[in-house]
C-alpha atoms as a PDB file:
ATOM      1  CA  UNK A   1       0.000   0.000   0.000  1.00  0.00           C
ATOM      2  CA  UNK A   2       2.884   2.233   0.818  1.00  0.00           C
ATOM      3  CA  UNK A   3       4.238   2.167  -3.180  1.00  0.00           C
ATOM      4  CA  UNK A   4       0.619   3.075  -4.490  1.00  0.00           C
ATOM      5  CA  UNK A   5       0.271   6.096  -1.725  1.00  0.00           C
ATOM      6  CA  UNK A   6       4.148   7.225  -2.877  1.00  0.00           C
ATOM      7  CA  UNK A   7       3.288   7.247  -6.603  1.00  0.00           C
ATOM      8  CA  UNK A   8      -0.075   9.006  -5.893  1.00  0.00           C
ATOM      9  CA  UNK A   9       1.814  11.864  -4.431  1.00  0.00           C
ATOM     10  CA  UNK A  10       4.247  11.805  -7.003  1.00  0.00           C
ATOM     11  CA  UNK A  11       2.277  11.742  -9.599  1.00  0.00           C
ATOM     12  CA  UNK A  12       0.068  14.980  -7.497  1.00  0.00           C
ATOM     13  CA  UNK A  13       3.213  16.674  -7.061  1.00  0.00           C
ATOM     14  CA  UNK A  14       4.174  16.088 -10.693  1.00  0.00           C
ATOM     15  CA  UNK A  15       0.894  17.143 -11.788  1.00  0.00           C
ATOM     16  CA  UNK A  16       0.718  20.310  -9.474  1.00  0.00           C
ATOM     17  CA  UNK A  17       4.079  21.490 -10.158  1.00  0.00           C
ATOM     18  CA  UNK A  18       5.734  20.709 -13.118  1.00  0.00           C
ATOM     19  CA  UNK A  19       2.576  22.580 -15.919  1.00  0.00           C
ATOM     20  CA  UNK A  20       5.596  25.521 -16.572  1.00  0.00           C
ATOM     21  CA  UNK A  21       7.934  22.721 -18.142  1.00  0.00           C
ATOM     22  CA  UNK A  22       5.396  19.685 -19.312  1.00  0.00           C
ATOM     23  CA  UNK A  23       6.033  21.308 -23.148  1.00  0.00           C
ATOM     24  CA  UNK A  24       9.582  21.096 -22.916  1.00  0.00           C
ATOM     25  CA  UNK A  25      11.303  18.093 -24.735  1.00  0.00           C
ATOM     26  CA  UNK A  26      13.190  16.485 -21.899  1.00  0.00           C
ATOM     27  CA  UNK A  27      16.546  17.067 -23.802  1.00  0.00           C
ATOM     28  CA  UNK A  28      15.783  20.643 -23.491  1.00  0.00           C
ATOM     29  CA  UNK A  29      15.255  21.088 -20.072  1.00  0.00           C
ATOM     30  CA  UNK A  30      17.815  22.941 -18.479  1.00  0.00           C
ATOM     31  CA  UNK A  31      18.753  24.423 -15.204  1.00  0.00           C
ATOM     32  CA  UNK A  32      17.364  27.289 -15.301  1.00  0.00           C
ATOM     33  CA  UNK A  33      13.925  26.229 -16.149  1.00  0.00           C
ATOM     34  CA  UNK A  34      13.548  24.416 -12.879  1.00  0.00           C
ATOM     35  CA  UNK A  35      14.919  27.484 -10.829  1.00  0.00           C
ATOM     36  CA  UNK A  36      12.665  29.923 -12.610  1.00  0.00           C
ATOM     37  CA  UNK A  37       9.875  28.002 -13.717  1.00  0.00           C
ATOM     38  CA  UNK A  38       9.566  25.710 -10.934  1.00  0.00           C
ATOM     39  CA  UNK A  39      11.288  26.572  -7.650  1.00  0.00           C
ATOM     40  CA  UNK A  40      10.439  29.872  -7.857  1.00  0.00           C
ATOM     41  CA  UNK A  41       6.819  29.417  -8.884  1.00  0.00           C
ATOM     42  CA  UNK A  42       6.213  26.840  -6.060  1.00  0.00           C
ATOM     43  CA  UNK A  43       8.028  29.357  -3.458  1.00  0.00           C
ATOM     44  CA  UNK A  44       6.271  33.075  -4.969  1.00  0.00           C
ATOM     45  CA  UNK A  45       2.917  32.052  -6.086  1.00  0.00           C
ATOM     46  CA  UNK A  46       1.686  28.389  -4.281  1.00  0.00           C
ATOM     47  CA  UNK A  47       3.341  29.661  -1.187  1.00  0.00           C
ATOM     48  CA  UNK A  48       4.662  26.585  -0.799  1.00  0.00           C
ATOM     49  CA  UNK A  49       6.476  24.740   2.255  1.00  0.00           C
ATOM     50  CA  UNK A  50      10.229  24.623   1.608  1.00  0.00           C
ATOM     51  CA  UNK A  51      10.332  20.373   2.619  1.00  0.00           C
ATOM     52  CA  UNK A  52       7.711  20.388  -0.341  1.00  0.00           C
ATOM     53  CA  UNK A  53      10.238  21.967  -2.792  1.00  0.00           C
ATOM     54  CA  UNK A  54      12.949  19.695  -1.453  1.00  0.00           C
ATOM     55  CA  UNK A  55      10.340  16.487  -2.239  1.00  0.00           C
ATOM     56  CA  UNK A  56      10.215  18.303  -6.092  1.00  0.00           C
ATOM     57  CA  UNK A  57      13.883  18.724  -6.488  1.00  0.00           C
ATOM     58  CA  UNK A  58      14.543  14.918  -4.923  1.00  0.00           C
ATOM     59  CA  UNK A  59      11.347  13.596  -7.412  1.00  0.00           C
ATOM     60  CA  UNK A  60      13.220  15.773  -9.846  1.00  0.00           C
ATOM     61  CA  UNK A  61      16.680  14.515  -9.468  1.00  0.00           C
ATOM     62  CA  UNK A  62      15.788  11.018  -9.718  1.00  0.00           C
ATOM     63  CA  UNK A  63      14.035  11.001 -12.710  1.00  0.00           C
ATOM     64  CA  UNK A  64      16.819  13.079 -14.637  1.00  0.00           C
ATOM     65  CA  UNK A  65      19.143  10.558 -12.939  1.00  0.00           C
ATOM     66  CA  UNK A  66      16.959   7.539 -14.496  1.00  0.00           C
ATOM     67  CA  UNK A  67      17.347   9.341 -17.897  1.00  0.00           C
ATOM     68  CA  UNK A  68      21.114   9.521 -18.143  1.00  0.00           C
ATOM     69  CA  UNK A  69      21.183   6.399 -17.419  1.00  0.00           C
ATOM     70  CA  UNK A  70      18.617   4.859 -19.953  1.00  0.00           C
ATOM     71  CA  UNK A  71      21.048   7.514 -22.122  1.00  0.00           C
ATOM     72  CA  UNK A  72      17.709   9.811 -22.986  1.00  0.00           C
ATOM     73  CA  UNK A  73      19.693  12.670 -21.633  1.00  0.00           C
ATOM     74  CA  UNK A  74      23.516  13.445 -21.355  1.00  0.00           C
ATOM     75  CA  UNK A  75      23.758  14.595 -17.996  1.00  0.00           C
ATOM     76  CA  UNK A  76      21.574  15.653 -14.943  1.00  0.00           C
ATOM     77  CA  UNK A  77      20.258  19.323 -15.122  1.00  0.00           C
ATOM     78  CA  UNK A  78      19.622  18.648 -11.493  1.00  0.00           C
ATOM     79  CA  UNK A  79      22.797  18.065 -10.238  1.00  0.00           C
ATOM     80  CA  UNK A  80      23.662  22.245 -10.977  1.00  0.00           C
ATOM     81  CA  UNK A  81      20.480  22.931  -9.074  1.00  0.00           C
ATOM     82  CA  UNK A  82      20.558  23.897  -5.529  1.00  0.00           C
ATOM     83  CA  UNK A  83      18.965  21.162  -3.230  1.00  0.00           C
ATOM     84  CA  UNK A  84      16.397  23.785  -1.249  1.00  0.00           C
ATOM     85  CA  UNK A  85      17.640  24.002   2.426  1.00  0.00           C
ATOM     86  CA  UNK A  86      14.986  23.687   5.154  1.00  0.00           C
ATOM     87  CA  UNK A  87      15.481  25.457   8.581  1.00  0.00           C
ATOM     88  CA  UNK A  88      15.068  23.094  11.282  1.00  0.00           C
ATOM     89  CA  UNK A  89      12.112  24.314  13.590  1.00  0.00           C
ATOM     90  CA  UNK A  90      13.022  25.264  16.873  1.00  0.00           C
ATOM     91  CA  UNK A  91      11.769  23.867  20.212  1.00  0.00           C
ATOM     92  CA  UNK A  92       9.427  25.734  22.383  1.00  0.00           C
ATOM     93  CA  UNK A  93      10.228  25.498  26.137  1.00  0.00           C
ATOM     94  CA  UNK A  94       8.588  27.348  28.738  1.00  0.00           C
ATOM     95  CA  UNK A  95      11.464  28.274  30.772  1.00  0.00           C
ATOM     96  CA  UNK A  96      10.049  30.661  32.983  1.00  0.00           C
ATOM     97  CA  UNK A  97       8.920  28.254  35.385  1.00  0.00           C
ATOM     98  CA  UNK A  98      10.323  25.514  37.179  1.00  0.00           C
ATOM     99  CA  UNK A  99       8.488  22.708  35.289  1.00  0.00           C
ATOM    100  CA  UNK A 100       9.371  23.839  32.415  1.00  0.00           C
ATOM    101  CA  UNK A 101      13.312  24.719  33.215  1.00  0.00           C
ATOM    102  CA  UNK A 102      12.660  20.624  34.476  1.00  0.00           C
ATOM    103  CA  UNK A 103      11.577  19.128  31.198  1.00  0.00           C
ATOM    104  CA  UNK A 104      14.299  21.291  29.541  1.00  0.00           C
ATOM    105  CA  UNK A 105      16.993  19.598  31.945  1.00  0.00           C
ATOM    106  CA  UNK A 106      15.495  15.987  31.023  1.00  0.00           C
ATOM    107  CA  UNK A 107      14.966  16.665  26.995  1.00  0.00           C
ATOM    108  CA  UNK A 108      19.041  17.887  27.200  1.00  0.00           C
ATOM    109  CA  UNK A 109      20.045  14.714  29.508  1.00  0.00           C
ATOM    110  CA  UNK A 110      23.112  12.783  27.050  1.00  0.00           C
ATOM    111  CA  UNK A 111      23.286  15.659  24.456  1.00  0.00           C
ATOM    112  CA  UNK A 112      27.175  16.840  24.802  1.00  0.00           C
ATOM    113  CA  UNK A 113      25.743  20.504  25.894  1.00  0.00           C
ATOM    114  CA  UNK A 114      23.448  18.548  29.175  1.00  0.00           C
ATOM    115  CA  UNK A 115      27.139  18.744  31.063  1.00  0.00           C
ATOM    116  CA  UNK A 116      28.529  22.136  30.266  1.00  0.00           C
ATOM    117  CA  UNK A 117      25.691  24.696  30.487  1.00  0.00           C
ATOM    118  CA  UNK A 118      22.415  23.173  31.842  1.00  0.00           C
ATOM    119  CA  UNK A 119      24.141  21.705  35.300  1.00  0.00           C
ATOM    120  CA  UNK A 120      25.445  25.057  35.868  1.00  0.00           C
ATOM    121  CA  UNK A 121      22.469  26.907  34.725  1.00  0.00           C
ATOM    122  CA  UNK A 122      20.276  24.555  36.846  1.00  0.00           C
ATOM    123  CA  UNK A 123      22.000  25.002  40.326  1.00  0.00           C
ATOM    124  CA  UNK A 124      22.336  28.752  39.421  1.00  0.00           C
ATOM    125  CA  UNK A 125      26.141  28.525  39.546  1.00  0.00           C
ATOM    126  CA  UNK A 126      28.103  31.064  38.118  1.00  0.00           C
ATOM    127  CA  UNK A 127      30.041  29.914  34.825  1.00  0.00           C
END
């Protein structure tokens, strides 16, 4: 069930995203089409999510990468196309009470910084 779900979404995504460069013979497509007429669309206009770019450009990359090597292109436009960057999100910690200074403490127990600043913060020691 998993395989059918993944190429229903690819297939959505392809369908969605890619109307700017269906016309193009594959042969033709080059670099800049999918930074103008497809990054850029999907960021500006759709408003778009940057993991759901990244999902294009990985769709994108594998299929150009399946072309070379059935030889029905020479090389991989993709591979001189940026891979979109995502920000990681960051955590939301109420530190302004105790409970919440706790769960910090806990969620930072075995990272390499749990030794160096939280113990010190914690029993209000001076670094």
């Amino acid at each position: 069930m998993k395989k059918i779900r993944t190429y229903k979404d690819y297939k959505s995504m392809i369908n969605n995203h890619l109307q700017e460069i269906i016309n193009i013979p594959v042969q033709e497509i080059l670099p800049y089409h999918i930074k103008t007429k497809v990054f850029s669309i999907m960021r500006k206009k759709k408003n778009l999510e940057e993991s759901t770019v990244l999902k294009m450009y990985n769709i994108l990359h594998h299929a150009f990468s399946d072309a070379k090597l059935n030889k029905v292109v020479q090389s991989n436009v993709m591979d001189e196309v940026d891979r979109p960057k995502i920000a990681k999100a960051k955590a939301k910690v109420n530190t302004t009470n105790a409970n919440g200074i706790k769960r910090l403490i806990k969620a930072a127990e075995g990272h390499r910084i749990y030794a160096g600043v939280f113990n010190r913060e914690y029993s209000y020691s001076p670094w």
